[in-house]
N, C-alpha and C. Protein backbone atom coordinates (compact mmCIF):
# COMPACT_ATOMS: atom_id res chain seq x y z
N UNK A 1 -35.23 8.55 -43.58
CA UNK A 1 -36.18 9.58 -43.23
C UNK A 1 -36.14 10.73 -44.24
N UNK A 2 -34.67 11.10 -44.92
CA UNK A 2 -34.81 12.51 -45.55
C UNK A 2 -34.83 11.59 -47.11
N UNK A 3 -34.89 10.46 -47.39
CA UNK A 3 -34.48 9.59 -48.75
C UNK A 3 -35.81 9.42 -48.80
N UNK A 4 -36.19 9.72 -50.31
CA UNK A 4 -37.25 9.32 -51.10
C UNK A 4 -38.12 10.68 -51.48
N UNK A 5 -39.40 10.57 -51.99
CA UNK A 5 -40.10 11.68 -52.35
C UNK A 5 -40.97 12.05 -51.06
N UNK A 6 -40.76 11.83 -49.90
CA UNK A 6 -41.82 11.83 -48.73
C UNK A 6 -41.26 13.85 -48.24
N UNK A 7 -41.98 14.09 -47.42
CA UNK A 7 -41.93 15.75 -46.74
C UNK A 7 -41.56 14.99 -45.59
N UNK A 8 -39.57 15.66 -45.61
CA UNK A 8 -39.29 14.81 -44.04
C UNK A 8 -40.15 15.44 -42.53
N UNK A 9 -40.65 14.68 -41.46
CA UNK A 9 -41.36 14.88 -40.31
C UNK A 9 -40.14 15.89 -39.69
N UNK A 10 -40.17 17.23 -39.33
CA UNK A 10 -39.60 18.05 -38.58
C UNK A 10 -39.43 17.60 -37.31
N UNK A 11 -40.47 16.99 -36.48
CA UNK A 11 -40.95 16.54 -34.95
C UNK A 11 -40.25 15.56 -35.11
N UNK A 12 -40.50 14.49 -35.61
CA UNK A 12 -39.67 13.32 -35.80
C UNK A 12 -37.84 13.20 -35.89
N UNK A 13 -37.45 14.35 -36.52
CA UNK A 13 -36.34 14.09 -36.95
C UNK A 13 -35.48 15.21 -35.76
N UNK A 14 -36.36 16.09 -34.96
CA UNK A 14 -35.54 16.64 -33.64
C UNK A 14 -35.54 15.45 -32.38
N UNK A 15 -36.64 14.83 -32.62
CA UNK A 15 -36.63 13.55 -31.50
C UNK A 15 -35.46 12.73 -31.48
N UNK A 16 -35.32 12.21 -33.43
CA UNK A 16 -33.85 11.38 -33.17
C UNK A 16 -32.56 12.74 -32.92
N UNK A 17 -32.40 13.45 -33.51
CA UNK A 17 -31.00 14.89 -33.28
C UNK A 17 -31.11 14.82 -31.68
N UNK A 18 -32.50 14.53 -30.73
CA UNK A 18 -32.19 15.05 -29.51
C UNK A 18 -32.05 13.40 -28.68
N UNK A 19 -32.44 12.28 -29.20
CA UNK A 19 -32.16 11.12 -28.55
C UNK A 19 -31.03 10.96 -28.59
N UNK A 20 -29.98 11.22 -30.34
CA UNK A 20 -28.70 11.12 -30.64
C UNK A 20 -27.62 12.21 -29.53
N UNK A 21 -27.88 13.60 -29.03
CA UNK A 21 -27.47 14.46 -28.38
C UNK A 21 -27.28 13.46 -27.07
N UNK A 22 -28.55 12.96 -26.21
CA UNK A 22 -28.52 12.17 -25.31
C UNK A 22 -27.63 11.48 -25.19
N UNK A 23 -27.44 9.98 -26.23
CA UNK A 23 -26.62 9.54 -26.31
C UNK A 23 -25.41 9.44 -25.98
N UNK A 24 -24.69 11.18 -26.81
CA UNK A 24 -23.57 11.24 -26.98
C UNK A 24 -23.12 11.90 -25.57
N UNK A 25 -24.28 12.51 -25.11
CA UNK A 25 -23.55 13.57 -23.91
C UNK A 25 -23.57 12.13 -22.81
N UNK A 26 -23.94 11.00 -22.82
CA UNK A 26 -23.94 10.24 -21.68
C UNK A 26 -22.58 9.51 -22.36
N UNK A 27 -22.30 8.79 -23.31
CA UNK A 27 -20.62 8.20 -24.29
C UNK A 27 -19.74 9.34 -23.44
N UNK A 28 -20.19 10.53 -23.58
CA UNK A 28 -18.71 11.72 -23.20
C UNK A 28 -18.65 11.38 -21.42
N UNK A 29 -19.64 11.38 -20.59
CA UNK A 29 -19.81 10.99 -19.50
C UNK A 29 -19.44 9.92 -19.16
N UNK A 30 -19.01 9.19 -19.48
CA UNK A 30 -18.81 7.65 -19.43
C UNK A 30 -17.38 7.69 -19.84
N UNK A 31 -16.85 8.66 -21.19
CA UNK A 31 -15.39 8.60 -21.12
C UNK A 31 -14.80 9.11 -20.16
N UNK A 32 -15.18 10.55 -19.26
CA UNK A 32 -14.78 11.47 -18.53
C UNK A 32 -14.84 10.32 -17.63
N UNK A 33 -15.28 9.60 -17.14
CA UNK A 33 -15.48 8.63 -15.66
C UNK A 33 -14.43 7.52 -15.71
N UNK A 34 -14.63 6.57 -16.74
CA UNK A 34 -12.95 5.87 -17.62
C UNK A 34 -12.08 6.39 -17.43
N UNK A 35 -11.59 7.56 -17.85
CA UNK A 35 -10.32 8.58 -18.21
C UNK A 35 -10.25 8.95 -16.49
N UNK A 36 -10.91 9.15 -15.81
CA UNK A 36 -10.63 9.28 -14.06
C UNK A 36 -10.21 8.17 -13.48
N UNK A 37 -10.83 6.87 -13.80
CA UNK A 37 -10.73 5.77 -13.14
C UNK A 37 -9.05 4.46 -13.70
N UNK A 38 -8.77 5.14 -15.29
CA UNK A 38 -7.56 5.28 -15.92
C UNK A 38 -6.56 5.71 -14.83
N UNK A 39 -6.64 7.11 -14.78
CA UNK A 39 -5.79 7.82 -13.57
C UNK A 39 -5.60 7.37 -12.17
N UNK A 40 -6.67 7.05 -11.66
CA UNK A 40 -6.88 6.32 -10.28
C UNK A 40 -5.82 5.16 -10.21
N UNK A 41 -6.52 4.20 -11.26
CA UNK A 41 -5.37 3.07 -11.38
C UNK A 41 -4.28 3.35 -11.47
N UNK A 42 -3.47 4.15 -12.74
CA UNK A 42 -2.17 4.35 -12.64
C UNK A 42 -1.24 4.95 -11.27
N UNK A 43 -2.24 5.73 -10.84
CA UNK A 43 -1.39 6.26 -9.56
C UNK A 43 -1.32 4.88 -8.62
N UNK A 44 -2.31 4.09 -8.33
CA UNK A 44 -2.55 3.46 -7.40
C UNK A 44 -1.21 2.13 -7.89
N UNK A 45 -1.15 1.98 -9.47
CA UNK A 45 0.06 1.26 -9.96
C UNK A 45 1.41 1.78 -9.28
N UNK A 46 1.58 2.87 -9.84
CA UNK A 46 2.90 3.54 -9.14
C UNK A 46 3.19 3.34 -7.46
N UNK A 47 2.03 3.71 -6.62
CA UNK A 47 2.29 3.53 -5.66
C UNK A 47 2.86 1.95 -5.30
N UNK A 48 2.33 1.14 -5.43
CA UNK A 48 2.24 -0.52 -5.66
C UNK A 48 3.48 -0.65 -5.76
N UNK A 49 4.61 -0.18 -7.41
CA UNK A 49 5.60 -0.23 -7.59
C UNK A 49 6.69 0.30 -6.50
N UNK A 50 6.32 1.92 -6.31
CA UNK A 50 7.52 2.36 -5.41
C UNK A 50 7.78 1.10 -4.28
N UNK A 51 5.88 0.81 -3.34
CA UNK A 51 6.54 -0.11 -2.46
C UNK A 51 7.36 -0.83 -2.45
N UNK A 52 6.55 -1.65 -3.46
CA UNK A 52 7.51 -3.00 -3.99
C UNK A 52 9.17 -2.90 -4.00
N UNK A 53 9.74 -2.01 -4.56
CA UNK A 53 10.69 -1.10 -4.73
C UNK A 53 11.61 -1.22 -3.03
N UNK A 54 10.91 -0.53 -2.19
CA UNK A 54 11.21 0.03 -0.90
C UNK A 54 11.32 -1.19 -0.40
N UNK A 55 10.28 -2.42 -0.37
CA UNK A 55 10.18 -3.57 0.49
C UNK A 55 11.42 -4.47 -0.09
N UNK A 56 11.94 -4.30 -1.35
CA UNK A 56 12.60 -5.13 -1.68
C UNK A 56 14.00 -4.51 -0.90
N UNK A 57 14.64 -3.92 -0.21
CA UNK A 57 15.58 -3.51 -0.11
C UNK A 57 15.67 -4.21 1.32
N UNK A 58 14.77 -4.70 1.55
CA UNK A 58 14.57 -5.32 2.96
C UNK A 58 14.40 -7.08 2.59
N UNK A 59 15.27 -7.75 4.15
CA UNK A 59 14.46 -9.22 3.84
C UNK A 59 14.53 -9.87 5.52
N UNK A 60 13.75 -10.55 5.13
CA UNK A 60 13.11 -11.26 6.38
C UNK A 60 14.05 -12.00 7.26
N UNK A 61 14.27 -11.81 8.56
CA UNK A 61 15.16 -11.95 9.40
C UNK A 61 14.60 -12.96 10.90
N UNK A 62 15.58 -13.82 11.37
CA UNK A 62 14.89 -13.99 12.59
C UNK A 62 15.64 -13.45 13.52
N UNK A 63 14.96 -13.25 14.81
CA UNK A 63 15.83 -12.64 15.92
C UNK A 63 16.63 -13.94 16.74
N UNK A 64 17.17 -13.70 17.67
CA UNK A 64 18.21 -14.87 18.56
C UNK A 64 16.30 -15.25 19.07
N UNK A 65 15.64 -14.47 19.76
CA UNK A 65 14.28 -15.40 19.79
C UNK A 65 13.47 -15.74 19.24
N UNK A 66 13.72 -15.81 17.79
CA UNK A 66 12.46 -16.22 16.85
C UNK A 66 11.42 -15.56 16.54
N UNK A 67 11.84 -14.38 16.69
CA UNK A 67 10.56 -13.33 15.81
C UNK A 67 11.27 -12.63 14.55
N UNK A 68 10.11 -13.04 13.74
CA UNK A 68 10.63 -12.60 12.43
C UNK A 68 10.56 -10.56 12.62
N UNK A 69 11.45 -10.07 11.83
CA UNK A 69 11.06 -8.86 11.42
C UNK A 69 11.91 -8.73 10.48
N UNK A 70 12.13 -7.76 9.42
CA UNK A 70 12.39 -7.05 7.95
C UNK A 70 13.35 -6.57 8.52
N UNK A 71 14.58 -6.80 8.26
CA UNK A 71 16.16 -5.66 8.24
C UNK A 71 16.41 -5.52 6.68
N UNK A 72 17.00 -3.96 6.92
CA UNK A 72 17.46 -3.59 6.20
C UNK A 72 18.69 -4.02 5.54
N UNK A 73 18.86 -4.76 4.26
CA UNK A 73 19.77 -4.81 3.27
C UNK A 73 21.07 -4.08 3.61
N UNK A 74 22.26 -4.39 4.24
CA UNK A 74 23.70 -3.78 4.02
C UNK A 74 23.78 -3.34 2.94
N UNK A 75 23.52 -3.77 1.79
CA UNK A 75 24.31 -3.66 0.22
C UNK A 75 22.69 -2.26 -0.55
N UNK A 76 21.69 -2.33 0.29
CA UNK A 76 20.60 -1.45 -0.36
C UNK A 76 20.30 -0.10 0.43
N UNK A 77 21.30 -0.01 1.72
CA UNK A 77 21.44 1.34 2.67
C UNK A 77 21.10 2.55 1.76
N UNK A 78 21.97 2.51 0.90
CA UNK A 78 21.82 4.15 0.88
C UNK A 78 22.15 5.03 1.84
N UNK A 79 22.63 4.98 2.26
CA UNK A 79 23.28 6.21 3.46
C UNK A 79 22.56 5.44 4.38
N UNK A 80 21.61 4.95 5.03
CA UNK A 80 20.44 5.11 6.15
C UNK A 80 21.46 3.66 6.88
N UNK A 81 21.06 4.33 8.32
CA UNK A 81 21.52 3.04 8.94
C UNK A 81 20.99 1.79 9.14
N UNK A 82 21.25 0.50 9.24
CA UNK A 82 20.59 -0.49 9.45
C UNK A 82 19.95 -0.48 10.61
N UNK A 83 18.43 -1.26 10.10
CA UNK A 83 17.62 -1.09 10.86
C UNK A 83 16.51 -2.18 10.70
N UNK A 84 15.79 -2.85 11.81
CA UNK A 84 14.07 -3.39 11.66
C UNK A 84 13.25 -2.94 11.37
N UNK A 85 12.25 -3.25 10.54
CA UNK A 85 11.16 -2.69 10.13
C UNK A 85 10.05 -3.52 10.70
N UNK A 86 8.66 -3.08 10.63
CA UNK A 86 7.85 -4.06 11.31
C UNK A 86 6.92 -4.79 10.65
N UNK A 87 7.17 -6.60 10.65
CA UNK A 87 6.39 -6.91 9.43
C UNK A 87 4.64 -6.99 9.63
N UNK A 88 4.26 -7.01 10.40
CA UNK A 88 3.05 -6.57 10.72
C UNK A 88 2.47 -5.30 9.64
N UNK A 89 3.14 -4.26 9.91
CA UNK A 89 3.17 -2.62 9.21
C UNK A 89 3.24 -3.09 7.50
N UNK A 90 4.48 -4.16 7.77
CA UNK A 90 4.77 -4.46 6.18
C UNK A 90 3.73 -5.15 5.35
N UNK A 91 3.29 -5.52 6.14
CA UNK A 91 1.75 -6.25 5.22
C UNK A 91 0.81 -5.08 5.14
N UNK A 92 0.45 -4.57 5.53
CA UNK A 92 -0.39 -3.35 6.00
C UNK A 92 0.04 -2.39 4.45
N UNK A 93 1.41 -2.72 4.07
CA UNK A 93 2.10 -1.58 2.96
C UNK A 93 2.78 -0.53 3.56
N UNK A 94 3.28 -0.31 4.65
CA UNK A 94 3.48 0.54 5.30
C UNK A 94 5.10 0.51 5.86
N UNK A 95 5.63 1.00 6.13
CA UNK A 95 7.05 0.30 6.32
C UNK A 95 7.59 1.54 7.62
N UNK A 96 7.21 0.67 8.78
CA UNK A 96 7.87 1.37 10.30
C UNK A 96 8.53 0.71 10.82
N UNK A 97 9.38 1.67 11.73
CA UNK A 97 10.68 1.63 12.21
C UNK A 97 10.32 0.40 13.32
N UNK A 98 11.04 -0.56 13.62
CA UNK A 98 11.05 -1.00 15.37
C UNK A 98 12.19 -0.47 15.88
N UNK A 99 11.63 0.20 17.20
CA UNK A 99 12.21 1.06 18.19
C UNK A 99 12.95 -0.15 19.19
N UNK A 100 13.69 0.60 20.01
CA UNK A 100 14.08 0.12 21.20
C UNK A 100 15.48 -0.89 20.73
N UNK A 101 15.90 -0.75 22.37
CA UNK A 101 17.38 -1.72 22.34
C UNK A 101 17.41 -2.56 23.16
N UNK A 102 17.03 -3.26 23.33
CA UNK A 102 16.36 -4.65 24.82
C UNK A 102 16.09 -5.22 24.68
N UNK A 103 15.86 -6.35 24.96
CA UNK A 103 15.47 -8.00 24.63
C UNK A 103 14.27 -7.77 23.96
N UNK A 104 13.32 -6.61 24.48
CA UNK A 104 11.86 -6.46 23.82
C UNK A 104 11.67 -5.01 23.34
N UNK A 105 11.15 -5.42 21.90
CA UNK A 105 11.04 -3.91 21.19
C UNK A 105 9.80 -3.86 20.31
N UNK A 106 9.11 -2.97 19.94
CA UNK A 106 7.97 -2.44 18.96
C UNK A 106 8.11 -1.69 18.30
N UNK A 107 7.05 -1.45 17.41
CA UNK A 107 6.72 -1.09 16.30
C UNK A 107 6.95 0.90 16.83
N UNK A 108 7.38 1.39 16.11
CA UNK A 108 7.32 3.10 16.13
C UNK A 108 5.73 3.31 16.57
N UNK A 109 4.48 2.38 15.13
CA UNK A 109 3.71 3.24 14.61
C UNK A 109 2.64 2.37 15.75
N UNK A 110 2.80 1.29 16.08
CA UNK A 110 1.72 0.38 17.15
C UNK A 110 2.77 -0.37 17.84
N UNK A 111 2.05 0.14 19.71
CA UNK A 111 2.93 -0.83 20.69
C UNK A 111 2.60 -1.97 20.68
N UNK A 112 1.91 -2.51 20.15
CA UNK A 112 0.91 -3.62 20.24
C UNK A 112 1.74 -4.44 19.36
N UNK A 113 2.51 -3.97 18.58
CA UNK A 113 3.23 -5.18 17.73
C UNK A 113 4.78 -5.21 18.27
N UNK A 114 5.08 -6.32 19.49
CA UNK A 114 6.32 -6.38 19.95
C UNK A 114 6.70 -7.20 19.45
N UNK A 115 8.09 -7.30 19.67
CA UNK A 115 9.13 -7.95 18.80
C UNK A 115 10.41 -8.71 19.83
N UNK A 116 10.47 -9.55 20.11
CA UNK A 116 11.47 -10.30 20.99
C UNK A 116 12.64 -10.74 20.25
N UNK A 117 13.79 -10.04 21.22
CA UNK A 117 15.31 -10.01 20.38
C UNK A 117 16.34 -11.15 21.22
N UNK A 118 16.71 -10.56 22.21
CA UNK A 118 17.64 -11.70 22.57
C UNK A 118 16.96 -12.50 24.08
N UNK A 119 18.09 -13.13 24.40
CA UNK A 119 17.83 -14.17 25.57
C UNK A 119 18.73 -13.08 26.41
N UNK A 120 17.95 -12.70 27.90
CA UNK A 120 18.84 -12.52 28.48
C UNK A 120 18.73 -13.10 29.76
N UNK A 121 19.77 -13.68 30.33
CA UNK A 121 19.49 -14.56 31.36
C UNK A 121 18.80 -13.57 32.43
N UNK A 122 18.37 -14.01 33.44
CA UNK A 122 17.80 -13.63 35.16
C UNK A 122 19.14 -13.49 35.79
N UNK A 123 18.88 -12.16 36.63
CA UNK A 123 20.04 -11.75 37.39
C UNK A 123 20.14 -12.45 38.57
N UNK A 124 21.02 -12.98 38.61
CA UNK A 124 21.65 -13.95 39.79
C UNK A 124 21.31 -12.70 41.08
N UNK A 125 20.81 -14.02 41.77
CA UNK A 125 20.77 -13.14 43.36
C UNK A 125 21.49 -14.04 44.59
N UNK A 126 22.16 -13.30 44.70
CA UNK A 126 23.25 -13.42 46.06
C UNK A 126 22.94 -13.10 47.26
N UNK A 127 23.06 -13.80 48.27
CA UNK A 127 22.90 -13.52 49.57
C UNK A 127 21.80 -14.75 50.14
N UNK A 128 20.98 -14.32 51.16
CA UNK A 128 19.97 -14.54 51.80
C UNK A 128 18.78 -15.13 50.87
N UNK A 129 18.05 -16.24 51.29
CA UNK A 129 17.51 -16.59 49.63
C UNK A 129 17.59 -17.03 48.15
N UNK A 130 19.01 -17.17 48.16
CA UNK A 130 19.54 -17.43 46.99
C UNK A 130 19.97 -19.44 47.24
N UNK A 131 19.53 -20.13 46.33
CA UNK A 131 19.76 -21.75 46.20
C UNK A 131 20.81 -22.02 45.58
């Protein structure tokens, strides 16, 4: 456009300066959105890792009745006492306590996820009625 003996077009040559402006301000928009979505991921990496991290300190257990749940590692304590976690929660990414001391126990965070521990027999009844 400015090469040769021609009178460069003024109109012409703000059209491309302002198509090229366009351009670039949408490239910078597009990095700014990358460079967020960069960040997003990495955090969302880290988080991923810590779990991974946390879940590994745990492994899959059965009870005297055959429900699986997550105890805590003797050798990965850290001070904390041994304990069930709930694998329900654990899929979820989430890592809660199971409560209770009784043949039947749940989740801290949902009652809805019980957990069956031991056998305990039926209390013998004596007297009147009894076979």
């Amino acid at each position: 456009m400015f090469s040769g003996d021609k009178t460069p077009d003024a109109d012409e040559a703000n059209k491309l300066v302002n198509a090229l402006s366009g351009e670039l301000t949408v490239a910078n928009i597009m990095n700014v959105q990358l460079s967020d979505a960069l960040k997003r991921l990495s955090l969302e990496l880290r988080a991923e890792d810590e779990f991974a991290k946390e879940r590994a300190r745990y492994e899959l257990v059965a009870t005297e009745r055959r429900d699986m749940v997550y105890r805590l590692k003797a050798d990965a304590a850290n001070g904390q006492p041994i304990h069930d976690a709930c694998p329900v929660c654990m899929q979820e990414k989430k890592i809660m306590f199971i409560r209770g001391d009784g043949d039947t126990r749940h989740c801290q965070a949902n009652n809805q996820h019980i957990f069956r521990y031991t056998k305990t027999p039926p209390p013998r009844v004596y007297g009147r009625g009894a076979y």
